[in-house]
C-alpha atoms as a PDB file:
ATOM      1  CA  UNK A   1      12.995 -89.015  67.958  1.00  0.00           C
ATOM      2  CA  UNK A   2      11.413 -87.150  70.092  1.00  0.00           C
ATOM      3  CA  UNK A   3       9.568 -83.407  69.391  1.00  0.00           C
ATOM      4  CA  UNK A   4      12.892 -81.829  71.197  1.00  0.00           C
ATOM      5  CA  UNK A   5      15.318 -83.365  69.511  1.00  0.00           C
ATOM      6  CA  UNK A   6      13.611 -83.186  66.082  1.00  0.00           C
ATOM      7  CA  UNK A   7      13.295 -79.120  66.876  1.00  0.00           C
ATOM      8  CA  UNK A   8      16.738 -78.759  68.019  1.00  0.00           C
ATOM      9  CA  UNK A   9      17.976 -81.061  64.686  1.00  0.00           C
ATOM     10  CA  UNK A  10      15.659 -78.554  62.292  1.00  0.00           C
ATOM     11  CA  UNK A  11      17.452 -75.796  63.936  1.00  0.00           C
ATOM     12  CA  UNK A  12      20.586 -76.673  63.717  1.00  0.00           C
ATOM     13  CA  UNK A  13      19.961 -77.996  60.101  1.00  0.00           C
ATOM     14  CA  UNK A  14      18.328 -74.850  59.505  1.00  0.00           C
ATOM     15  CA  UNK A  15      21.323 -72.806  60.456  1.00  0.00           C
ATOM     16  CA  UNK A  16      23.927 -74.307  59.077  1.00  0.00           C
ATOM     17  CA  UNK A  17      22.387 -73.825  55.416  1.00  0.00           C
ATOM     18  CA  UNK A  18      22.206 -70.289  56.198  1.00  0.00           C
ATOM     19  CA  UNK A  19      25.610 -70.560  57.295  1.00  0.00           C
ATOM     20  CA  UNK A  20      27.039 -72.678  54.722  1.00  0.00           C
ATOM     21  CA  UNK A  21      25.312 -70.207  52.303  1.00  0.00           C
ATOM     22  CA  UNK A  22      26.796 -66.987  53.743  1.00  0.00           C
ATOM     23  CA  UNK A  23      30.176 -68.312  54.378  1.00  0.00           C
ATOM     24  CA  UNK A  24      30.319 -69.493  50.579  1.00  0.00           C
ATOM     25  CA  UNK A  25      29.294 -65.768  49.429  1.00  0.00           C
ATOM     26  CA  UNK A  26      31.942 -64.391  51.905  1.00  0.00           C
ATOM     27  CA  UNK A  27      34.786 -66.772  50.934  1.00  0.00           C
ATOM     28  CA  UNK A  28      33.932 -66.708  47.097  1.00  0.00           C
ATOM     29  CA  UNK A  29      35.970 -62.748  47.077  1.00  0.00           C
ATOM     30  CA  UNK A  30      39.193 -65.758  47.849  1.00  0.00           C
ATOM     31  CA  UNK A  31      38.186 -67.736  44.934  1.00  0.00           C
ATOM     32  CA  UNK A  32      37.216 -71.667  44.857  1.00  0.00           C
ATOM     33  CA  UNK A  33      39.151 -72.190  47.662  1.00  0.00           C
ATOM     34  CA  UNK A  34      37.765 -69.242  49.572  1.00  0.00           C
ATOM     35  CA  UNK A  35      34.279 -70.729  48.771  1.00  0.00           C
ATOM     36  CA  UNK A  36      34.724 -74.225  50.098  1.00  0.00           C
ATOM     37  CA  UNK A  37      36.660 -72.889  52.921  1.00  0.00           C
ATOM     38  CA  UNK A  38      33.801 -69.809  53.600  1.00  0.00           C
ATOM     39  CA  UNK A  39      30.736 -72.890  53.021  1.00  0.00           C
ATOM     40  CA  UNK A  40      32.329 -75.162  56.132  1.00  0.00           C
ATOM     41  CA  UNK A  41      33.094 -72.633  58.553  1.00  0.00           C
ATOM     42  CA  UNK A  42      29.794 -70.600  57.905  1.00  0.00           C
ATOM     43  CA  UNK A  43      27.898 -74.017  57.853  1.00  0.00           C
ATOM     44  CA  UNK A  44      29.961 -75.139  61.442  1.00  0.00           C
ATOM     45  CA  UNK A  45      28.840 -71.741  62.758  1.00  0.00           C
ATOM     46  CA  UNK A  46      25.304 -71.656  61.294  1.00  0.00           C
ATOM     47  CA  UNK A  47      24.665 -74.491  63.211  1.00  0.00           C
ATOM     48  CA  UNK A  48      25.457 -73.824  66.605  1.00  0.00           C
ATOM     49  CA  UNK A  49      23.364 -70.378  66.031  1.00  0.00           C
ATOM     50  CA  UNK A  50      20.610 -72.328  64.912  1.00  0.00           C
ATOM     51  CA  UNK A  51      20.901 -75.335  67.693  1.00  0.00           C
ATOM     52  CA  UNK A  52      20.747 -72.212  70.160  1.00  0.00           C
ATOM     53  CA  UNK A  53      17.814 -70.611  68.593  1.00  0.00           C
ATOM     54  CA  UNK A  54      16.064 -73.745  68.603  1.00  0.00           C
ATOM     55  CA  UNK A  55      16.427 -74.259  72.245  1.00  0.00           C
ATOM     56  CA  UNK A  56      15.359 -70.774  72.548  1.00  0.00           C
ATOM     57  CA  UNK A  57      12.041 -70.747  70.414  1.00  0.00           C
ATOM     58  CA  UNK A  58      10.682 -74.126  69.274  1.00  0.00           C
ATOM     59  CA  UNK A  59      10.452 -73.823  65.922  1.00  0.00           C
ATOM     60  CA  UNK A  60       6.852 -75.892  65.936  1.00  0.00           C
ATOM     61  CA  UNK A  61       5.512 -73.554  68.006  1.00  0.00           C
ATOM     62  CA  UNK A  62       7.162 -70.612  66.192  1.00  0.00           C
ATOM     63  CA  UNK A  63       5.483 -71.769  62.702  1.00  0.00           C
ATOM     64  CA  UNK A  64       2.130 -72.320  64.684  1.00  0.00           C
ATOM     65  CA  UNK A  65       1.914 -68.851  66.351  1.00  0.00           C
ATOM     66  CA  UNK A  66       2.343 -67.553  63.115  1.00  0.00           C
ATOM     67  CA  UNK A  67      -0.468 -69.782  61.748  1.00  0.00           C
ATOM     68  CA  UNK A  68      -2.809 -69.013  63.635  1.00  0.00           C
ATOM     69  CA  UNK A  69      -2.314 -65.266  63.857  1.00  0.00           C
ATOM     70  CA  UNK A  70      -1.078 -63.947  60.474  1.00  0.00           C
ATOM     71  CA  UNK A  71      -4.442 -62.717  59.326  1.00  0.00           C
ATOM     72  CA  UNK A  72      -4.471 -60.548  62.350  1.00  0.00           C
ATOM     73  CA  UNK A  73      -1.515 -58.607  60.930  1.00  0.00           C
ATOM     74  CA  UNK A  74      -1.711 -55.326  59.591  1.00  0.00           C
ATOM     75  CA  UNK A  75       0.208 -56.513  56.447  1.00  0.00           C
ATOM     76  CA  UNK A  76      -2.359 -59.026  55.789  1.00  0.00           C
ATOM     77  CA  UNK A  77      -3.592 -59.113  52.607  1.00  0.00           C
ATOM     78  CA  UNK A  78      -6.849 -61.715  51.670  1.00  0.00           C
ATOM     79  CA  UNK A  79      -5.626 -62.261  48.191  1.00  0.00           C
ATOM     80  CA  UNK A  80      -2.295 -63.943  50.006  1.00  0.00           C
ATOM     81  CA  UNK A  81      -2.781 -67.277  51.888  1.00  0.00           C
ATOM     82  CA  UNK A  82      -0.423 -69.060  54.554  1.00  0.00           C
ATOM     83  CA  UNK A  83       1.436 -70.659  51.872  1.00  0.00           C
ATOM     84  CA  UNK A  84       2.684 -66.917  50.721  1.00  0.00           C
ATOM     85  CA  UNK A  85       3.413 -66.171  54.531  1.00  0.00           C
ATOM     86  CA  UNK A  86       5.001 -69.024  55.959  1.00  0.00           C
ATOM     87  CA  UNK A  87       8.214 -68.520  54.057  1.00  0.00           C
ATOM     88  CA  UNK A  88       8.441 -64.902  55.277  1.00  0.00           C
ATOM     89  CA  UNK A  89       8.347 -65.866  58.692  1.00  0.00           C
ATOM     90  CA  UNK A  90      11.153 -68.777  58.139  1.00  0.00           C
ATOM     91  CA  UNK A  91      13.177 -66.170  56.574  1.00  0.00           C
ATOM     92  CA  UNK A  92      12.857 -63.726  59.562  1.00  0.00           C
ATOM     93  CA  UNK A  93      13.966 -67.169  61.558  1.00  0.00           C
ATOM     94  CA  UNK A  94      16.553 -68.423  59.715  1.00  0.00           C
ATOM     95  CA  UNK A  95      18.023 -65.397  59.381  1.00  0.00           C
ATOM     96  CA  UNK A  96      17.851 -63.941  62.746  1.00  0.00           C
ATOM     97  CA  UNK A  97      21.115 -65.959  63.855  1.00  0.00           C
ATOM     98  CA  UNK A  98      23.290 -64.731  60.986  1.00  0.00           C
ATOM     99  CA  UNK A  99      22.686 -61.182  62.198  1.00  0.00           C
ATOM    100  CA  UNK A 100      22.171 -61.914  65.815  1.00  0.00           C
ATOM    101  CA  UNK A 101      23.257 -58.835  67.842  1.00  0.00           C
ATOM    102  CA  UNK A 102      22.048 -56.256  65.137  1.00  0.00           C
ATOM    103  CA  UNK A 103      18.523 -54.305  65.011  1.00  0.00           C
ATOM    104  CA  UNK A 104      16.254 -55.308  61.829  1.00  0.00           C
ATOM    105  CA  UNK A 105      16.332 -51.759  60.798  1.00  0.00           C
ATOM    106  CA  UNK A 106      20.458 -52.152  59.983  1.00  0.00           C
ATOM    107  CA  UNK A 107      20.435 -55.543  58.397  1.00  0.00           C
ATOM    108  CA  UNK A 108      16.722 -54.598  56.830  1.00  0.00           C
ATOM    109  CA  UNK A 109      18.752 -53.869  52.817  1.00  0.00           C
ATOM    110  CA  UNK A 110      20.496 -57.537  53.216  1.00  0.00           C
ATOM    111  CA  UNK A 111      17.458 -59.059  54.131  1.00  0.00           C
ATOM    112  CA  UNK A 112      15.534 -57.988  51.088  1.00  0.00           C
ATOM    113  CA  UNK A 113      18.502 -58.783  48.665  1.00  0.00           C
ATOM    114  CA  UNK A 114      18.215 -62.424  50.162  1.00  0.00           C
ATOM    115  CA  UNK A 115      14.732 -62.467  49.717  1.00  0.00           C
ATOM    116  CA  UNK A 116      14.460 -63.641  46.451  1.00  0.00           C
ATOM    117  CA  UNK A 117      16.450 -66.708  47.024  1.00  0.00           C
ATOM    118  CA  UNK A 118      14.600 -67.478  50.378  1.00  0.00           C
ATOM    119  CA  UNK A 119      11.621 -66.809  49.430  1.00  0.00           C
ATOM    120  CA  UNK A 120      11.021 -70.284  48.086  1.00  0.00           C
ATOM    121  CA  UNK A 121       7.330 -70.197  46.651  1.00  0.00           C
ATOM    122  CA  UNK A 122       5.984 -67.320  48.298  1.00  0.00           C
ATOM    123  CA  UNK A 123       3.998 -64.609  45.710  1.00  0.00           C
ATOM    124  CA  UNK A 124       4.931 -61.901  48.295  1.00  0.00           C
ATOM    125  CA  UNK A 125       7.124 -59.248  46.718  1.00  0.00           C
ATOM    126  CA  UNK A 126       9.407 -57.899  49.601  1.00  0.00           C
ATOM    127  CA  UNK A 127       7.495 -54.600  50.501  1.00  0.00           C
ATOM    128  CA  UNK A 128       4.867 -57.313  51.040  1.00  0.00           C
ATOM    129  CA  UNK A 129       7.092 -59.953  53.025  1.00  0.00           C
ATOM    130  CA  UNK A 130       8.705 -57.508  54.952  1.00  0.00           C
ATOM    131  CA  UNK A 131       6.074 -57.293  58.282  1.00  0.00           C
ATOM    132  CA  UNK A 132       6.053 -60.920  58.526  1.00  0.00           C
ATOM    133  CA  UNK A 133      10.204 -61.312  58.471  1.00  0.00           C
ATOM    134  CA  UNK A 134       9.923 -58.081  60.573  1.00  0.00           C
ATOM    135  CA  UNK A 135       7.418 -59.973  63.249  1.00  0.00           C
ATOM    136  CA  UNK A 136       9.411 -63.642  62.679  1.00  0.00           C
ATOM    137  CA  UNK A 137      12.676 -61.932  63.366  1.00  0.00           C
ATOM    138  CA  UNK A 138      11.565 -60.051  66.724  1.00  0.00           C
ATOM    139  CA  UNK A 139       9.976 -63.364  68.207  1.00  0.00           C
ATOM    140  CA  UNK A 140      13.279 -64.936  67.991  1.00  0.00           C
ATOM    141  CA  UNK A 141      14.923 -61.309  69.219  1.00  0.00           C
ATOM    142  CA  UNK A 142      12.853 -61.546  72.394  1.00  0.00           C
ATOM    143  CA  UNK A 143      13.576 -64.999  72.928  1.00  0.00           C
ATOM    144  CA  UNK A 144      17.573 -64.022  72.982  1.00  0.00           C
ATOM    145  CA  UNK A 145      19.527 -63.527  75.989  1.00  0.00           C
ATOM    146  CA  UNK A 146      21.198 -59.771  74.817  1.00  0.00           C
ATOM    147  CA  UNK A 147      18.196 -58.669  72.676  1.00  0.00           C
ATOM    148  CA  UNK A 148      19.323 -55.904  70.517  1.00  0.00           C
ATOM    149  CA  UNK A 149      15.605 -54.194  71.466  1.00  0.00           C
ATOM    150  CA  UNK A 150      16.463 -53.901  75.453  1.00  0.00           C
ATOM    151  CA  UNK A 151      20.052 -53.526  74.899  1.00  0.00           C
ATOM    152  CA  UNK A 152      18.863 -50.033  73.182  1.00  0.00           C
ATOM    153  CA  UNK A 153      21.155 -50.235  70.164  1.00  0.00           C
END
């Protein structure tokens, strides 16, 4: 498979968790059925978001700008290493396509309620995690035809 395809499929994957995950909260005020029903559409819908964010920013590349350039940060801290960052950056990514269209600053209290579950086995609290999902979330933003930055909303 090639580098592409793999990016596009990690994407796509990628969203339609998120999705799947979003719907299911959504749907679960309709009960069981309102779950199931709220996990396939969000996870159908996750993934074209993510397939199109893929195309947009290569995830690779996305994960290895932030590599090599986290410790650069002004949220840095030397007592945290890559394996306490990389997750905030995903999250800024993976989320970035469930609130395409909205500024950080609006979605910013969802975000850190999610954070918890997404933050897999990061040590970062969220006032810590919050400049890197910040900085992951505004590479994709750029990347977006109809970025809600230039748009001025």
């Amino acid at each position: 498979m090639s580098d592409i395809k793999k990016d596009h499929s990690v994407g796509e994957g990628t969203g339609a968790v998120t999705g799947a995950v979003t719907g299911a909260a959504v749907g679960s005020a309709g009960g069981p059925v309102g779950t199931v029903v709220g996990a396939l559409a969000g996870g159908v819908l996750g993934a074209k978001a993510g397939g199109k964010i893929a195309e947009a920013v290569n995830p690779t590349e996305y994960n290895d700008h932030f590599k090599n350039s986290y410790r650069d940060t002004a949220y840095y801290n030397s007592t945290r290493d890559w394996s306490d960052y990389e997750p905030a950056y995903k999250y800024g990514y993976d989320t970035y396509g469930q609130y395409r269209g909205q500024r950080f600053d609006d979605v910013e209290g969802d975000l850190e309620r999610g954070w918890e579950s997404g933050k897999a086995n990061s040590r970062l609290a969220w006032n810590e995690a919050k400049g890197a999902v910040r900085d992951g979330w505004h590479y994709v933003e750029r990347a977006m035809p109809g970025d809600a930055d230039r748009d001025g909303r």
